[in-house]
C-alpha atoms as a PDB file:
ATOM      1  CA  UNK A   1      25.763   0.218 -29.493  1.00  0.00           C
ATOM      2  CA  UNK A   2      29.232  -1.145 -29.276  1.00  0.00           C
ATOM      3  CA  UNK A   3      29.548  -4.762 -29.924  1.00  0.00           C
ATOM      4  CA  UNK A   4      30.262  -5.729 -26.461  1.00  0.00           C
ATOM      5  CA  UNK A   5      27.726  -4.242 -25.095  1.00  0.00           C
ATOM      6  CA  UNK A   6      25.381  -6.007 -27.646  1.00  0.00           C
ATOM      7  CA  UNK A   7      27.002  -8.886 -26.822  1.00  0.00           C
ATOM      8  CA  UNK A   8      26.417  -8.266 -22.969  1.00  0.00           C
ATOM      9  CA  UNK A   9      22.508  -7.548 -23.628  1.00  0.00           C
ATOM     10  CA  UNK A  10      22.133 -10.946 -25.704  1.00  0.00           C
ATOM     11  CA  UNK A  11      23.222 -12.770 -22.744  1.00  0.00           C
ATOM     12  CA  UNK A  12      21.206 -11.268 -20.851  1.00  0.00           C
ATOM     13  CA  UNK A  13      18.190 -11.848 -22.207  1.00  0.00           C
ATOM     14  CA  UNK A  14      19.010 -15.329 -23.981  1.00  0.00           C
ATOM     15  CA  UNK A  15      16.406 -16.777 -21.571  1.00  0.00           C
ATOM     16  CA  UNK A  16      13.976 -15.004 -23.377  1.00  0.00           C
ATOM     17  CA  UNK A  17      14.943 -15.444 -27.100  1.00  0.00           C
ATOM     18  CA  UNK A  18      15.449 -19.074 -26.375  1.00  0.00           C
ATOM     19  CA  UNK A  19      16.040 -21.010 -30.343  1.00  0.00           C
ATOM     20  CA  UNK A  20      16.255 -17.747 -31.643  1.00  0.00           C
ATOM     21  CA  UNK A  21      19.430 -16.681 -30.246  1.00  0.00           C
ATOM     22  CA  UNK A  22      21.976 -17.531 -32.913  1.00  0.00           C
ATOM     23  CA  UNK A  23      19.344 -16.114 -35.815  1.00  0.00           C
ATOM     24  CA  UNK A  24      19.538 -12.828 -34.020  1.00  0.00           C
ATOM     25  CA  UNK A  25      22.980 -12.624 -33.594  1.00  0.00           C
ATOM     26  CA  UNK A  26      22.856 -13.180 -37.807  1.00  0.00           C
ATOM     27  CA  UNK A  27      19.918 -10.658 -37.503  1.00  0.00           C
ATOM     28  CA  UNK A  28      22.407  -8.097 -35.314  1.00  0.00           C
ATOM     29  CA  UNK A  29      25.392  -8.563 -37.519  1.00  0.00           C
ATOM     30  CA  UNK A  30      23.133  -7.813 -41.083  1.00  0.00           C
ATOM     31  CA  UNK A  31      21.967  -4.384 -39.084  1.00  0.00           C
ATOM     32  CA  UNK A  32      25.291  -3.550 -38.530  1.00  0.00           C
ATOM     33  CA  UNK A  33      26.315  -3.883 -42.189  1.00  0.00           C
ATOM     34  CA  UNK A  34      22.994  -2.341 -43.893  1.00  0.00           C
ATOM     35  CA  UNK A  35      22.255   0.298 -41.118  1.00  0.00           C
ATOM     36  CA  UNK A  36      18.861  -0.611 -40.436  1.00  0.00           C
ATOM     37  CA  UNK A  37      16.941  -3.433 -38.399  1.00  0.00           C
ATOM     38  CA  UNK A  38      14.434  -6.277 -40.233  1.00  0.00           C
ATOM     39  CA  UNK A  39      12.190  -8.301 -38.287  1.00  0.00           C
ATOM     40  CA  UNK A  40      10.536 -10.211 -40.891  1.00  0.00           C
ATOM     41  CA  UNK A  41       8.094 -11.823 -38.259  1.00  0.00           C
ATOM     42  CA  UNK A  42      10.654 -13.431 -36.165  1.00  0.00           C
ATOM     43  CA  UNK A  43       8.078 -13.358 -32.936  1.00  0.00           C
ATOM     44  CA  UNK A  44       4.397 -13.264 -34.393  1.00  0.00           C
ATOM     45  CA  UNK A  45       4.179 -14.873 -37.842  1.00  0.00           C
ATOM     46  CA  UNK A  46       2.976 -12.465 -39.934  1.00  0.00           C
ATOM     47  CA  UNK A  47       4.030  -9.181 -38.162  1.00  0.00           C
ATOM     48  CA  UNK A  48       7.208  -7.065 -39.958  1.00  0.00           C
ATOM     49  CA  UNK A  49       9.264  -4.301 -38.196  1.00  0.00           C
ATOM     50  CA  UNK A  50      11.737  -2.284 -39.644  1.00  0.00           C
ATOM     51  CA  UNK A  51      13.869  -0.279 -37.409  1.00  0.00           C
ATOM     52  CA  UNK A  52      16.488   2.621 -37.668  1.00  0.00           C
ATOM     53  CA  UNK A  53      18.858   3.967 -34.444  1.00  0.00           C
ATOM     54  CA  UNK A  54      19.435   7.439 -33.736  1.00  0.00           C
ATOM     55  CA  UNK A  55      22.758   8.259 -32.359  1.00  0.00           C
ATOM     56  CA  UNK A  56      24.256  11.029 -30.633  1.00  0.00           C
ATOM     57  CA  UNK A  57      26.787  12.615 -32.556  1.00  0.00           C
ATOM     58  CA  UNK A  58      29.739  10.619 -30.920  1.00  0.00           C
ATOM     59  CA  UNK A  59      27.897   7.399 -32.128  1.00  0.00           C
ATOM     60  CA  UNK A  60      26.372   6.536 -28.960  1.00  0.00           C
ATOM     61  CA  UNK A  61      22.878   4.988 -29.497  1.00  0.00           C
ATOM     62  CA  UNK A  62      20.247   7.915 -28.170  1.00  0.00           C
ATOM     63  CA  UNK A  63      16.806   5.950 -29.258  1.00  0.00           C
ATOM     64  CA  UNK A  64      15.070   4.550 -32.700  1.00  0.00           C
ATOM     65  CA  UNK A  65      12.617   5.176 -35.412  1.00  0.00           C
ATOM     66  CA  UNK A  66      10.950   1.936 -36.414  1.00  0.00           C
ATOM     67  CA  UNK A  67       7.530   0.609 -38.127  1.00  0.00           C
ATOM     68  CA  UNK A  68       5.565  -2.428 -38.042  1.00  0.00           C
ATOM     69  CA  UNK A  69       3.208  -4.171 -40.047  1.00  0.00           C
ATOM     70  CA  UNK A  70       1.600  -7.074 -41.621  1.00  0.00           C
ATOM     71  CA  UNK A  71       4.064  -8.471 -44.270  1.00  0.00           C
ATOM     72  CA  UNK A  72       1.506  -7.606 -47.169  1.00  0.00           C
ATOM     73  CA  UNK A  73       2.792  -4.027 -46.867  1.00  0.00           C
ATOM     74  CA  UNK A  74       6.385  -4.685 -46.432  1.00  0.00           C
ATOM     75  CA  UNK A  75       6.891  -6.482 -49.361  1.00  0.00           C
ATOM     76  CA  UNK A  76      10.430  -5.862 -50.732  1.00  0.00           C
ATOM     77  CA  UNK A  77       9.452  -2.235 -53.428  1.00  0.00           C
ATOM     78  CA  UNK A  78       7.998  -0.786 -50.139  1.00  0.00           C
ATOM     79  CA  UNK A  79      10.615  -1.650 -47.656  1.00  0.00           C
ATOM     80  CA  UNK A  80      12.924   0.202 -49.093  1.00  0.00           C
ATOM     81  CA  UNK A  81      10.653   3.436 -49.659  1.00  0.00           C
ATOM     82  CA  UNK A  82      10.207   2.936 -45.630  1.00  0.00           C
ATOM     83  CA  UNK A  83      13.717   2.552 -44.748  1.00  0.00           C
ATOM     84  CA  UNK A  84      14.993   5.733 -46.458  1.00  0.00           C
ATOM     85  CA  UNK A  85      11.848   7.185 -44.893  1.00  0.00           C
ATOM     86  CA  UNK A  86      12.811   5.764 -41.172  1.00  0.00           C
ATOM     87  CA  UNK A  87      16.600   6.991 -42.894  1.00  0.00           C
ATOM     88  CA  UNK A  88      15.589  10.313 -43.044  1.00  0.00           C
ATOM     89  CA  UNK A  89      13.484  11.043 -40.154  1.00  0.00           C
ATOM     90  CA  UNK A  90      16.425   9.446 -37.872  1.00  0.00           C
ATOM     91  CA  UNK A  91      18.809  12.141 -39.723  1.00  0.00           C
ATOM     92  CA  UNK A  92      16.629  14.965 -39.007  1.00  0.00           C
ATOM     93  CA  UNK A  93      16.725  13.893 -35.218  1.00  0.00           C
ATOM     94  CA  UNK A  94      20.615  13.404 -35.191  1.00  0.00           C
ATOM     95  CA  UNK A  95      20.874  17.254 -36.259  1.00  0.00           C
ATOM     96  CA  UNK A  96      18.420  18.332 -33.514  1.00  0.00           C
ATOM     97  CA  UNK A  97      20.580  16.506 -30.981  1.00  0.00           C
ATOM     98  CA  UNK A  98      23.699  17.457 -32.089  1.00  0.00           C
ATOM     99  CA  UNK A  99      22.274  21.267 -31.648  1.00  0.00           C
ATOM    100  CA  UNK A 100      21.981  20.110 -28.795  1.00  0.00           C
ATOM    101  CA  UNK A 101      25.563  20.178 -27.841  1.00  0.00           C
ATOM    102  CA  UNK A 102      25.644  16.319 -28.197  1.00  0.00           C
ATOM    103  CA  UNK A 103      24.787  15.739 -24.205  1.00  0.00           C
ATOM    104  CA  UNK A 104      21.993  14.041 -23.172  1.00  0.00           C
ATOM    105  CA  UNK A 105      19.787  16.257 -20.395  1.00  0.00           C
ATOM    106  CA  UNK A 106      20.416  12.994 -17.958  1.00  0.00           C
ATOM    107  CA  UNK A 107      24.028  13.102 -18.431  1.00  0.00           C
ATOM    108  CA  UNK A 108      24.134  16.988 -17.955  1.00  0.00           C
ATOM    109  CA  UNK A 109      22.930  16.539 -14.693  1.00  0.00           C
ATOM    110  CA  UNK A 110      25.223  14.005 -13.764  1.00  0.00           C
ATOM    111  CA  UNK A 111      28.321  16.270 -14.573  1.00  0.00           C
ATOM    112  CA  UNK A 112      27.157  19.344 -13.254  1.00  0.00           C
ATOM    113  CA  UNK A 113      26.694  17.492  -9.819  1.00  0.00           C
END
């Protein structure tokens, strides 16, 4: 999502994330570079997510692909097998949505009204 709107979202929820605010703005700003998400048990000790967005073909964030598991089985060889797995599953979604003519059904109905 556009970086105002991230930055819009953090605020809003920066009741929530409490110490861990400026660590996920870090967290945010590494996505952005790499193209994928790392939780490496930020919340629950322990507990790994990896996460990938899928994006409508004009960029605009349409959902995500992501996994989670114990850190045992995201050690650093197997993350990377999983992102370019997450990688390539998010792909293959982009192309059905941009066959899709790049609107989503909510938005159709809004401009046909």
């Amino acid at each position: 999502m556009p970086q105002t709107e991230a930055d819009a979202l953090q605020r809003r929820v920066a009741h929530l994330t409490g110490d861990l605010a400026e660590t996920l703005a870090l967290d945010q700003a590494a996505t952005r570079r790499q193209g994928y998400a790392v939780n490496p048990g930020r919340i629950v000790p322990g507990s790994w997510g990896l996460g990938v967005a899928i994006l409508w073909p004009d960029g605009r964030p349409a959902g995500a692909l992501s996994i989670a598991a114990i850190e045992d089985r995201m050690r650093p060889e197997r993350r990377s097998d999983l992102i370019a797995a997450l990688q390539r599953e998010a792909r293959l979604v982009e192309e059905h949505l941009a066959a899709l003519g790049g609107i989503p059904k909510s938005e159709r109905k809004r401009n046909t009204a």
